[in-house]
PDB file of N, CA and C in Angstrom:
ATOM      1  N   UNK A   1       7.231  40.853 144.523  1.00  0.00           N
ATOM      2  CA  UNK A   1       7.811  41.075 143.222  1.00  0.00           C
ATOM      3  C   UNK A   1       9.258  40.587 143.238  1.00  0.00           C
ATOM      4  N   UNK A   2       9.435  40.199 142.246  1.00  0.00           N
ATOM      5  CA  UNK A   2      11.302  39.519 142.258  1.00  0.00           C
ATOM      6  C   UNK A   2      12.013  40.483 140.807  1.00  0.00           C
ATOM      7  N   UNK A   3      12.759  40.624 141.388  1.00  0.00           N
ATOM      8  CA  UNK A   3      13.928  41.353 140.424  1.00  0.00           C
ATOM      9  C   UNK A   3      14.769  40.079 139.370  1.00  0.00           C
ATOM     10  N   UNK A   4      14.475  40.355 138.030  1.00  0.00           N
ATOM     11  CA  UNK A   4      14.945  38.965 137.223  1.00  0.00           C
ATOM     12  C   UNK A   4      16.519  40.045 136.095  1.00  0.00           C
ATOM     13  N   UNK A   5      17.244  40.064 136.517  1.00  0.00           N
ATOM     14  CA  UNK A   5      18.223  40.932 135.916  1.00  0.00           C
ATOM     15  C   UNK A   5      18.747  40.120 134.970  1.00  0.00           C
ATOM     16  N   UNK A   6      19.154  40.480 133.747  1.00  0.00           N
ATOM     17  CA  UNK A   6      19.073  39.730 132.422  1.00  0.00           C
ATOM     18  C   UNK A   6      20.685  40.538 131.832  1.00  0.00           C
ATOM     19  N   UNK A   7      21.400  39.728 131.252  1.00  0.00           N
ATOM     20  CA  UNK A   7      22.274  40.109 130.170  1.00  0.00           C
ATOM     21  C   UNK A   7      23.120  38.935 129.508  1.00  0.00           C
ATOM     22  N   UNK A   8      23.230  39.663 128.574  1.00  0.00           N
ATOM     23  CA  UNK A   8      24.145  38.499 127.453  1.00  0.00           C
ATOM     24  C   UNK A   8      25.882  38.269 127.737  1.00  0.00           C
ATOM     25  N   UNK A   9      26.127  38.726 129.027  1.00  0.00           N
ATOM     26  CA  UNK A   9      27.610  38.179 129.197  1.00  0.00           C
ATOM     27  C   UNK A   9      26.981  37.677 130.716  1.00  0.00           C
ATOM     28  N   UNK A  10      26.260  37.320 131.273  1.00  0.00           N
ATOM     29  CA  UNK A  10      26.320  36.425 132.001  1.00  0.00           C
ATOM     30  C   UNK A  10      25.212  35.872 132.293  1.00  0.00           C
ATOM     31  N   UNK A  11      24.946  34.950 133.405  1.00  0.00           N
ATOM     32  CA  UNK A  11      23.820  34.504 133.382  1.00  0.00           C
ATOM     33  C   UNK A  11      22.613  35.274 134.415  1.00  0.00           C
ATOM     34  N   UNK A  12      21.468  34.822 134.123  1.00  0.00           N
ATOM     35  CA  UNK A  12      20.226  35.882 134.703  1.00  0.00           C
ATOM     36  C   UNK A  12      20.533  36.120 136.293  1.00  0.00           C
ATOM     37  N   UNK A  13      20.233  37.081 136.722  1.00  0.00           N
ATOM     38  CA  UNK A  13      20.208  36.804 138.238  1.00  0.00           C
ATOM     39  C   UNK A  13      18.824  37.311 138.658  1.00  0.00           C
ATOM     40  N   UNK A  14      18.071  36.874 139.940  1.00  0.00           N
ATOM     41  CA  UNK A  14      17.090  37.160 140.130  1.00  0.00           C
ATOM     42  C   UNK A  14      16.928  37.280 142.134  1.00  0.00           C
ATOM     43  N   UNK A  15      16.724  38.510 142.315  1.00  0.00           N
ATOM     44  CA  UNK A  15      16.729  38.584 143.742  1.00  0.00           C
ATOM     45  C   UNK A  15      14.992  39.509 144.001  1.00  0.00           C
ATOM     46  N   UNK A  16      15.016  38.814 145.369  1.00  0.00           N
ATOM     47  CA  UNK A  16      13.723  39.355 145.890  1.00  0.00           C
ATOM     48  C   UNK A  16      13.440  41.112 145.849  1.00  0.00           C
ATOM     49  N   UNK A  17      12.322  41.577 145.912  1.00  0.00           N
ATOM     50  CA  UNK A  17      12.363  43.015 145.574  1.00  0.00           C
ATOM     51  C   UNK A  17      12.764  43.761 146.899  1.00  0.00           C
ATOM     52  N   UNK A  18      12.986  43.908 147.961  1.00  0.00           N
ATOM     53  CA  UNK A  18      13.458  44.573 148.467  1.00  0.00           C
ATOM     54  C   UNK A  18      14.782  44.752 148.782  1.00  0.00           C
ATOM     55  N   UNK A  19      16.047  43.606 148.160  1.00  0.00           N
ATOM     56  CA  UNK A  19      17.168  43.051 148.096  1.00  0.00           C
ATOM     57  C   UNK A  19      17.392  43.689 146.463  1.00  0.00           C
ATOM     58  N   UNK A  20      16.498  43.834 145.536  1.00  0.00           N
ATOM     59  CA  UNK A  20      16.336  44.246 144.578  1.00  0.00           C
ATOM     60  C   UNK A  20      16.669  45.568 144.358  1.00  0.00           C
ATOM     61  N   UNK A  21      15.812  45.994 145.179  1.00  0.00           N
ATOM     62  CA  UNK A  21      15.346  47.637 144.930  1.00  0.00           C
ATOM     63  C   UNK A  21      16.655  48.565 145.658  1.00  0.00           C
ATOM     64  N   UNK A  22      17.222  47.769 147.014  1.00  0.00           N
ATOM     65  CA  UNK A  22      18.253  48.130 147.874  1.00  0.00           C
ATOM     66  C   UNK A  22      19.396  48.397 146.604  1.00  0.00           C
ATOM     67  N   UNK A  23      19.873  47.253 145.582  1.00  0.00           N
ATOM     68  CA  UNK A  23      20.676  47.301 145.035  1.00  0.00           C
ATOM     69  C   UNK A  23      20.547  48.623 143.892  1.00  0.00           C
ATOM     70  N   UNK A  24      19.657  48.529 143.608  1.00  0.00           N
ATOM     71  CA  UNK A  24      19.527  49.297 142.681  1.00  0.00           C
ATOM     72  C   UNK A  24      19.684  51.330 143.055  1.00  0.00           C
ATOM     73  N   UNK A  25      19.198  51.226 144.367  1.00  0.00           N
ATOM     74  CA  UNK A  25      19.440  52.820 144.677  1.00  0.00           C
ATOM     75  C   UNK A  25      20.506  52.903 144.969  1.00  0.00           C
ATOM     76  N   UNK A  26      21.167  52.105 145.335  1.00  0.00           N
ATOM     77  CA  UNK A  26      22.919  52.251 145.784  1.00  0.00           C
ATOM     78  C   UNK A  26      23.664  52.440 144.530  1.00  0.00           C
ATOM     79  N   UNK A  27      23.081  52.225 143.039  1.00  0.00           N
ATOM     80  CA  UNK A  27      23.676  52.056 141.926  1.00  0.00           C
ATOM     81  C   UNK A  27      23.448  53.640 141.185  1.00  0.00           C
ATOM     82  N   UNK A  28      22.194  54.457 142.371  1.00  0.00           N
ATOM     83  CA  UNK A  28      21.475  55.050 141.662  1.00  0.00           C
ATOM     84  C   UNK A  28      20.761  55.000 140.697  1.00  0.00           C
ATOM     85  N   UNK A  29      19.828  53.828 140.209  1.00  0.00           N
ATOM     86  CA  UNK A  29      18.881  53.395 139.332  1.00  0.00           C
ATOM     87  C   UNK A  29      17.295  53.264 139.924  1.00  0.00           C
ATOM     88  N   UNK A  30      16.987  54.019 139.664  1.00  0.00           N
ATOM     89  CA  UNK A  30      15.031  53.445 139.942  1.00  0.00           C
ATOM     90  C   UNK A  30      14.836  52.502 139.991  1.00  0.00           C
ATOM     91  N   UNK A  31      14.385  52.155 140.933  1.00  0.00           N
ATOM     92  CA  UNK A  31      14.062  50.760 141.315  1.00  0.00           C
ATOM     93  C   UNK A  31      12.644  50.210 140.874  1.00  0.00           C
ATOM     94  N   UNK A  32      12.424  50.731 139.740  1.00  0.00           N
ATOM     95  CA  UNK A  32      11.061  50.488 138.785  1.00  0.00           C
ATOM     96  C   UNK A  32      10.551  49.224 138.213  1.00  0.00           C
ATOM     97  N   UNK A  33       9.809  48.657 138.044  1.00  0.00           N
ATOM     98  CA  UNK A  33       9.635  47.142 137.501  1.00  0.00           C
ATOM     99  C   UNK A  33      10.507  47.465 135.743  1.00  0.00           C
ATOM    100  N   UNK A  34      10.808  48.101 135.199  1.00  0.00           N
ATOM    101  CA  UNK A  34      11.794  47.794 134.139  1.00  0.00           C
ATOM    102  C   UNK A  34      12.848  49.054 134.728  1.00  0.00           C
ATOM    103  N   UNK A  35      14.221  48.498 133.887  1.00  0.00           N
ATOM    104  CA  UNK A  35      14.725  49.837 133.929  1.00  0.00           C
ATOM    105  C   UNK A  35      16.354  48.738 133.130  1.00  0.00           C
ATOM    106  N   UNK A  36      17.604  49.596 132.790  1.00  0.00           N
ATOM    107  CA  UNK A  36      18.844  49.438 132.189  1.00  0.00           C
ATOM    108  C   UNK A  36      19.668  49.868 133.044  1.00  0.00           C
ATOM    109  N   UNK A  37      20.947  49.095 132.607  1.00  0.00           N
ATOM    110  CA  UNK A  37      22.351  49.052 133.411  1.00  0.00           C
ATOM    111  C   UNK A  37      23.487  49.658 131.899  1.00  0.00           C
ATOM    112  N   UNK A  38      23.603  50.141 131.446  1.00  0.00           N
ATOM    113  CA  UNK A  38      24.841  50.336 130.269  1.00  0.00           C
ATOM    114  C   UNK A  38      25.948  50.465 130.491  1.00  0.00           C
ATOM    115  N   UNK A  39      26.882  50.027 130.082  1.00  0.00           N
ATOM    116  CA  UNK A  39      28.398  49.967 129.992  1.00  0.00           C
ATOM    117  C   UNK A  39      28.902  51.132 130.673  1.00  0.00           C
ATOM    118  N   UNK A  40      28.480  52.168 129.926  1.00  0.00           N
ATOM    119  CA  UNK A  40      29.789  53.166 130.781  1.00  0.00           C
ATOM    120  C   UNK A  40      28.759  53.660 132.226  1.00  0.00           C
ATOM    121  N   UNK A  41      28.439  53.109 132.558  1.00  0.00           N
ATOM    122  CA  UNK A  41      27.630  53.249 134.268  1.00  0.00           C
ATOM    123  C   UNK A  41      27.979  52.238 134.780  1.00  0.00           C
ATOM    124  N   UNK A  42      28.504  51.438 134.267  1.00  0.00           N
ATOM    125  CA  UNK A  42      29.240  49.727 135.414  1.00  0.00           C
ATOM    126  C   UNK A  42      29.996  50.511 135.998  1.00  0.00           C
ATOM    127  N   UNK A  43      31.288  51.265 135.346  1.00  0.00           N
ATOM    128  CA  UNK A  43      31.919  51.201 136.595  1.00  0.00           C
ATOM    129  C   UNK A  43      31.541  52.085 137.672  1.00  0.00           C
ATOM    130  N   UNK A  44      30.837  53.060 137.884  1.00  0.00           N
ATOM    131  CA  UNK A  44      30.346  53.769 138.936  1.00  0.00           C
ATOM    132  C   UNK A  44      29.229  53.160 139.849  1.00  0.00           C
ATOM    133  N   UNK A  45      28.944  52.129 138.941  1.00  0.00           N
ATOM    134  CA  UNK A  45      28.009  50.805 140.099  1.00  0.00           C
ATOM    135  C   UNK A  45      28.606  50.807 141.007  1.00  0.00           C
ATOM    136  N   UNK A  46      29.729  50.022 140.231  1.00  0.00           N
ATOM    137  CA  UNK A  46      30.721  48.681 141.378  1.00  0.00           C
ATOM    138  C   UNK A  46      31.423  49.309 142.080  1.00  0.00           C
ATOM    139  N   UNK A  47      31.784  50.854 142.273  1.00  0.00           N
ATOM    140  CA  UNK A  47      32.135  51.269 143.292  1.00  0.00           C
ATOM    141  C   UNK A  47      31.500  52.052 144.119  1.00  0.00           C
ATOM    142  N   UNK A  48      29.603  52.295 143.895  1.00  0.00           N
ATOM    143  CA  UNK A  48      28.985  52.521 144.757  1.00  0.00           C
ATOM    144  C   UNK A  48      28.883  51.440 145.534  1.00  0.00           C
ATOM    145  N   UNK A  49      28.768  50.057 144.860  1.00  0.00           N
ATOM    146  CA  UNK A  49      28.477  48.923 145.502  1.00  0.00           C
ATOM    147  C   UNK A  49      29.660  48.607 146.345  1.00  0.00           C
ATOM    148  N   UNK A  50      30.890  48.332 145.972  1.00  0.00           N
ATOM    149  CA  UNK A  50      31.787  48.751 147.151  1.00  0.00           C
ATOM    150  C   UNK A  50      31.658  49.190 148.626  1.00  0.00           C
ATOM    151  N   UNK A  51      31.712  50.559 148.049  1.00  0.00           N
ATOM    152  CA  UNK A  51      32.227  51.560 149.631  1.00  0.00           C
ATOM    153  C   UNK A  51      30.196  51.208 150.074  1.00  0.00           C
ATOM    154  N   UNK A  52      29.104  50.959 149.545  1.00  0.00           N
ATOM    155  CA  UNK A  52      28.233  50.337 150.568  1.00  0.00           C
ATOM    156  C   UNK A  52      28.102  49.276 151.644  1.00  0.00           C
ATOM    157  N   UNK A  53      28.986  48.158 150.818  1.00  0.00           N
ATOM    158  CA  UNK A  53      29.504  47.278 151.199  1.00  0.00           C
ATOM    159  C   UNK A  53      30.391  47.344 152.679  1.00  0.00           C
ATOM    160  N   UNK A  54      31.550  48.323 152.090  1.00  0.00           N
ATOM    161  CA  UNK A  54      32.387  48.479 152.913  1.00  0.00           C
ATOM    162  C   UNK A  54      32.075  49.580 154.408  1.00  0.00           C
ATOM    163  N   UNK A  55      31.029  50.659 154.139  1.00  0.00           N
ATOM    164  CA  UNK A  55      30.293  51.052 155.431  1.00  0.00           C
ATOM    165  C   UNK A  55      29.676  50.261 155.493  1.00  0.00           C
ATOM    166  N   UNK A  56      28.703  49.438 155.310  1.00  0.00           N
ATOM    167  CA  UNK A  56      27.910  48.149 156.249  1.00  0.00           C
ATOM    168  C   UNK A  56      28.932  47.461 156.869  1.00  0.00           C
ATOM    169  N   UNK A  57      30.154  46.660 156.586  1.00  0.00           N
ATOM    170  CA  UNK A  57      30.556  46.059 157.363  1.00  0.00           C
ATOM    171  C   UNK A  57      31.208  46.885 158.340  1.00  0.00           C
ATOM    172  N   UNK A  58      31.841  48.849 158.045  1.00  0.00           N
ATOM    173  CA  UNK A  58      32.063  49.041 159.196  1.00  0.00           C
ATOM    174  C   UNK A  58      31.057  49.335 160.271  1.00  0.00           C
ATOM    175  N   UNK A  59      30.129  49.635 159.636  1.00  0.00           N
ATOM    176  CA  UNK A  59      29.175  49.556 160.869  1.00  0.00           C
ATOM    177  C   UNK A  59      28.701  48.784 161.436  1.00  0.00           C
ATOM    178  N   UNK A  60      28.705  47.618 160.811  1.00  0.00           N
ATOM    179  CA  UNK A  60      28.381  46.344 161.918  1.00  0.00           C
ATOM    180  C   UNK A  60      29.461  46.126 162.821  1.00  0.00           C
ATOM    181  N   UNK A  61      30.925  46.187 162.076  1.00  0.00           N
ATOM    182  CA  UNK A  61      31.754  46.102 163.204  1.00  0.00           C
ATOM    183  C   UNK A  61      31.706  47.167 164.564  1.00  0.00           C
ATOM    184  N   UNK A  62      31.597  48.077 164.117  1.00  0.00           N
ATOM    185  CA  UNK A  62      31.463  49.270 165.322  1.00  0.00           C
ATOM    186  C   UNK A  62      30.746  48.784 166.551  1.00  0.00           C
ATOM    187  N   UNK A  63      29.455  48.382 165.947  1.00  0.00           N
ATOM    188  CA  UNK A  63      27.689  47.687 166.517  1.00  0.00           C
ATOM    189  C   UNK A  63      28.309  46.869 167.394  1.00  0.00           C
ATOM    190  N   UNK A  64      29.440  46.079 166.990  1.00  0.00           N
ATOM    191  CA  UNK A  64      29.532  44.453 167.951  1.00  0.00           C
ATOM    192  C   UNK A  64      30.784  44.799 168.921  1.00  0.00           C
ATOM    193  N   UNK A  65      31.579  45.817 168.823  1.00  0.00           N
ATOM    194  CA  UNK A  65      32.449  46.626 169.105  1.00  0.00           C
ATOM    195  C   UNK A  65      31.828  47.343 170.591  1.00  0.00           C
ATOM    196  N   UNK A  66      30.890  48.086 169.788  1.00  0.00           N
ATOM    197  CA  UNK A  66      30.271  48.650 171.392  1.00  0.00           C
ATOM    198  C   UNK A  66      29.191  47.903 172.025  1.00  0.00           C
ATOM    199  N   UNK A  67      28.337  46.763 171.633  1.00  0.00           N
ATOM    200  CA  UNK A  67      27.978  46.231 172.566  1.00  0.00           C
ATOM    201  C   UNK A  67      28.958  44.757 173.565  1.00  0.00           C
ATOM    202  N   UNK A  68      30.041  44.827 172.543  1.00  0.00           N
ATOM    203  CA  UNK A  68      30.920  44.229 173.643  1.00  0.00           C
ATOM    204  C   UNK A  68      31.536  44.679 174.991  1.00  0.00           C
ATOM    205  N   UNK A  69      31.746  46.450 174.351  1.00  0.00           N
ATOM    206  CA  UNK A  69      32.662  47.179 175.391  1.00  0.00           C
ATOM    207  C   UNK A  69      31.325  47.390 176.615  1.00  0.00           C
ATOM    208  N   UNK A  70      30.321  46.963 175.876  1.00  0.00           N
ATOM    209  CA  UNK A  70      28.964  47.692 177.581  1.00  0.00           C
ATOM    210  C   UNK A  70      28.858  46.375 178.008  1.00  0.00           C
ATOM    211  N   UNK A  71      29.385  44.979 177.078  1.00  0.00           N
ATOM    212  CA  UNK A  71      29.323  44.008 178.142  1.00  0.00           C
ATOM    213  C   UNK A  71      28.611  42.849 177.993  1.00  0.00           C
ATOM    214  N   UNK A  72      27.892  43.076 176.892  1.00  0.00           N
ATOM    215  CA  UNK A  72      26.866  42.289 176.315  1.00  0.00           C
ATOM    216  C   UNK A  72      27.138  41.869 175.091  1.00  0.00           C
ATOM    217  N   UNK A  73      26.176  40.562 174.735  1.00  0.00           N
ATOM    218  CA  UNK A  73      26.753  39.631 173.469  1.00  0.00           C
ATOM    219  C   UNK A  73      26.640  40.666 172.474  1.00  0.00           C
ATOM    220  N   UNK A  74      27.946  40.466 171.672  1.00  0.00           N
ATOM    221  CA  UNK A  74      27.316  40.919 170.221  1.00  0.00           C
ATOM    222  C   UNK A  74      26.162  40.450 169.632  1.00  0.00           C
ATOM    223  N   UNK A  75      25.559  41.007 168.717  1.00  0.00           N
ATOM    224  CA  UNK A  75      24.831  40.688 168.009  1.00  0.00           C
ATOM    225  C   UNK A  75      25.049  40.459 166.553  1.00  0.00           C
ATOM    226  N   UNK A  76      24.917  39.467 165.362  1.00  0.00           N
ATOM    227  CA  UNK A  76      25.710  39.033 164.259  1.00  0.00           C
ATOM    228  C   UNK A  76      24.672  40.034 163.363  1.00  0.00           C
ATOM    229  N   UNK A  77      25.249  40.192 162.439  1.00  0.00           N
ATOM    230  CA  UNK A  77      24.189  40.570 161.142  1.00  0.00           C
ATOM    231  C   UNK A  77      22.889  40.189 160.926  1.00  0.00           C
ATOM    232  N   UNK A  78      21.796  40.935 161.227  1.00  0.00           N
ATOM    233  CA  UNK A  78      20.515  40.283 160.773  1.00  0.00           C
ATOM    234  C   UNK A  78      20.581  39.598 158.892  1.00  0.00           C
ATOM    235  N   UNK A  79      20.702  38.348 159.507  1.00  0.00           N
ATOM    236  CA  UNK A  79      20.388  37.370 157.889  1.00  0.00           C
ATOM    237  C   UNK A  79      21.385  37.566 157.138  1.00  0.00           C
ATOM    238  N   UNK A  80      21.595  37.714 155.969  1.00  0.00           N
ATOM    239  CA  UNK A  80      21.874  37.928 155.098  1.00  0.00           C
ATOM    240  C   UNK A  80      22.937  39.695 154.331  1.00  0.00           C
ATOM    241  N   UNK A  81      24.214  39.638 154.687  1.00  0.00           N
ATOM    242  CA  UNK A  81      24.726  40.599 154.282  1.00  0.00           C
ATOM    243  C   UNK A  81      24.470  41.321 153.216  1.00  0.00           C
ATOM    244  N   UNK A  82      25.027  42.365 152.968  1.00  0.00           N
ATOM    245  CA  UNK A  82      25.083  43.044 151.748  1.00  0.00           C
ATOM    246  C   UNK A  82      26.247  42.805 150.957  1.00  0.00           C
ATOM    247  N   UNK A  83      27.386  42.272 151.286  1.00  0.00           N
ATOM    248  CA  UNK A  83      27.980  41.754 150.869  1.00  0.00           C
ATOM    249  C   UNK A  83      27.736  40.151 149.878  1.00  0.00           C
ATOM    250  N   UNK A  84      26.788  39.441 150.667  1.00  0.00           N
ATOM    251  CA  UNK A  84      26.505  38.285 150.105  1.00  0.00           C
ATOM    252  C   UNK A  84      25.214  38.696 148.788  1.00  0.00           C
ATOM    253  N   UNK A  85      24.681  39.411 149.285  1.00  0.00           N
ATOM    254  CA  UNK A  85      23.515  40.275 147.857  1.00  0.00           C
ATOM    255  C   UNK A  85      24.330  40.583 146.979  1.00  0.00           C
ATOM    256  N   UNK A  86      24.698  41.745 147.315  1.00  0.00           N
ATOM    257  CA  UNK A  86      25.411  42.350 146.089  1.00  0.00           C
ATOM    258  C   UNK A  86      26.777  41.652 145.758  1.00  0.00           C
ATOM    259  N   UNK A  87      27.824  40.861 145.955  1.00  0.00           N
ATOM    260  CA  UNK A  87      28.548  40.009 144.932  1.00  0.00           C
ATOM    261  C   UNK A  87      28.111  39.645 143.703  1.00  0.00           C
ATOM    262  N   UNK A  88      26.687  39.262 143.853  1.00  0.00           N
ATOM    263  CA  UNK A  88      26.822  38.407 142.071  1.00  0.00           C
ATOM    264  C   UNK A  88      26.109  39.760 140.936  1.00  0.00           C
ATOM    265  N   UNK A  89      25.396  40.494 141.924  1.00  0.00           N
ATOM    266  CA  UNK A  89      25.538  41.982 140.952  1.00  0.00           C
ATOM    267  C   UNK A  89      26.532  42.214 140.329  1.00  0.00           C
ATOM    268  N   UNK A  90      27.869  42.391 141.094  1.00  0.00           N
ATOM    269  CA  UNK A  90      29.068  42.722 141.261  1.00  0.00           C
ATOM    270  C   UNK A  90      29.660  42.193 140.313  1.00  0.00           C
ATOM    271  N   UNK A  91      29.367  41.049 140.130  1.00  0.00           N
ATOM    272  CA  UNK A  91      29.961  39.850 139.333  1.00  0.00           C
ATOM    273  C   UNK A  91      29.494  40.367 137.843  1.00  0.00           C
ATOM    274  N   UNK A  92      28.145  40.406 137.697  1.00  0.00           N
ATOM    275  CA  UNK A  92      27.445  40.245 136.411  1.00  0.00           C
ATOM    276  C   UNK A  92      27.489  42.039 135.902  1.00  0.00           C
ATOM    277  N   UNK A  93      28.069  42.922 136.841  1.00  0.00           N
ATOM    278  CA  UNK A  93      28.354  44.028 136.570  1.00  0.00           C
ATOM    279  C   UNK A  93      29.679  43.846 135.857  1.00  0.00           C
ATOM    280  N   UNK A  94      30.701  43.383 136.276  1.00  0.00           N
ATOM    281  CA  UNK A  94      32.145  43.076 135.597  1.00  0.00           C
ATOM    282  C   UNK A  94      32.199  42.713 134.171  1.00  0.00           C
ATOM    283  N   UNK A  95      31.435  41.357 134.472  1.00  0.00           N
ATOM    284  CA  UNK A  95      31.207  40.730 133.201  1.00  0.00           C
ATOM    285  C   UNK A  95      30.549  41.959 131.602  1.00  0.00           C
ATOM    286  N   UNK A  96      29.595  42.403 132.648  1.00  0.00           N
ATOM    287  CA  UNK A  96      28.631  43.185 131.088  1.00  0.00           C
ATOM    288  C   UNK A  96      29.564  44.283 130.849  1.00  0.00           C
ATOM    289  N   UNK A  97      30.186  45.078 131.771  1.00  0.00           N
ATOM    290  CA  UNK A  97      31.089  45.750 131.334  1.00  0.00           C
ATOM    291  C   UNK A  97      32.583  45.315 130.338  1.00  0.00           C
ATOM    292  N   UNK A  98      32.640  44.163 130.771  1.00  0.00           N
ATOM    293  CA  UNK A  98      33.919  43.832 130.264  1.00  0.00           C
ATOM    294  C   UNK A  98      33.864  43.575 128.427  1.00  0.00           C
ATOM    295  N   UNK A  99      32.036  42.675 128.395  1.00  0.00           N
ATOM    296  CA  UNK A  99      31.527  42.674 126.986  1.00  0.00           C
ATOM    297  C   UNK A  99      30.817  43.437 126.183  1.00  0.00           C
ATOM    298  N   UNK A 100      31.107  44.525 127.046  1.00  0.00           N
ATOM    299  CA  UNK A 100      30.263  46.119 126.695  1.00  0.00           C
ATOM    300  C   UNK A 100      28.562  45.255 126.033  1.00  0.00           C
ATOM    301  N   UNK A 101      28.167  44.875 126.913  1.00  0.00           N
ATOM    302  CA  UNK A 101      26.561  44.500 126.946  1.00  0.00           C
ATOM    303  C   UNK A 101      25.511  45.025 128.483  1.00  0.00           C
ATOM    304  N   UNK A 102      24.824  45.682 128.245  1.00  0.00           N
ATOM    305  CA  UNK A 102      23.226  46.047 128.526  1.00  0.00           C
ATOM    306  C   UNK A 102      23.234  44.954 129.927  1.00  0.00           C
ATOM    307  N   UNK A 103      22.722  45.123 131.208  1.00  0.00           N
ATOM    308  CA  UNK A 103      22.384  44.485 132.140  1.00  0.00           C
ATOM    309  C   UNK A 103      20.704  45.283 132.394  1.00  0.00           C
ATOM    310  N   UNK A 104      19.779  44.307 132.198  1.00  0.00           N
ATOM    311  CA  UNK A 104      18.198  44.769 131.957  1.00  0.00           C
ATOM    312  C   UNK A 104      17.249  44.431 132.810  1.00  0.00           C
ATOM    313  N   UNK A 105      16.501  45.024 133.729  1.00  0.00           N
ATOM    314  CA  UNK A 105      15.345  43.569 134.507  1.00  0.00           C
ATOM    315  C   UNK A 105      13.798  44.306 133.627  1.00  0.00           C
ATOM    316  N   UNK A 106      13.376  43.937 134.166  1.00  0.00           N
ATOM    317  CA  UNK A 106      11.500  43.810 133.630  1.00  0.00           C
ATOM    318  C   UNK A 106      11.165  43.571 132.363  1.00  0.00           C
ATOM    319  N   UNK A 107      11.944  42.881 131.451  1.00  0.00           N
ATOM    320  CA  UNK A 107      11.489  43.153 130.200  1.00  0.00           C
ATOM    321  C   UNK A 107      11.772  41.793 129.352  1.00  0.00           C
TER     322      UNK A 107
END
C-alpha cells in the first residue's frame, strides 16, 4: 500500500506504507487508508516530528559511540533516515499550515 498525501498548498507526496504509517503515529494520526491533517494540528506534528527526529539521531549516535568504544566498526543507519522521510512531511506540513489548508491521504 503507498501513502498518497494530498493538499492544496503543496504538492502531493507519496511514501511507502510502512514509512507512511511510521509518520503518521509519530503525528498521532491513524494510520488508516484515509484519514486528515488540519491546520491547528500542524503545529504539534512538526514538533512531534522533530524531537523523533532528533532521538533517532541521538540514538544512532550513542549506537556508533559504543560500538566504537568496544572496538568495532560502527555501524551507519540502516537505509534510509527518518530524517530524510519525514522532511518533506515537514515541508508540506509548513506549507498547509501556513495556507490554513487540509493535508489528506486516501481519498
Amino acid at each position: 500500500m503507498l501513502y498518497k498525501f494530498k493538499s492544496k498548498a503543496a504538492g502531493d507526496l507519496i511514501m511507502l506504507e510502512p514509512n507512511g504509517r511510521q509518520v503518521l503515529q509519530i503525528i498521532g494520526k491513524d494510520p488508516g487508508p484515509k484519514g486528515i491533517v488540519e491546520p491547528p494540528q500542524m503545529g504539534a506534528a512538526i514538533q512531534a516530528l522533530e524531537a523523533a527526529i532528533a532521538r533517532d539521531e541521538a540514538e544512532q549516535k550513542k549506537a556508533e559511540e559504543e560500538a566504537q568504544a568496544r572496538g568495532e566498526k560502527a555501524l551507519g543507519a540502516d537505509g534510509i533516515s527518518l530524517r530524510q522521510r519525514a522532511v518533506p512531511f515537514i515541508d508540506m506540513l509548513r506549507r498547509a499550515e501556513k495556507a490554513g489548508e487540509d493535508i489528506v491521504w486516501g481519498v
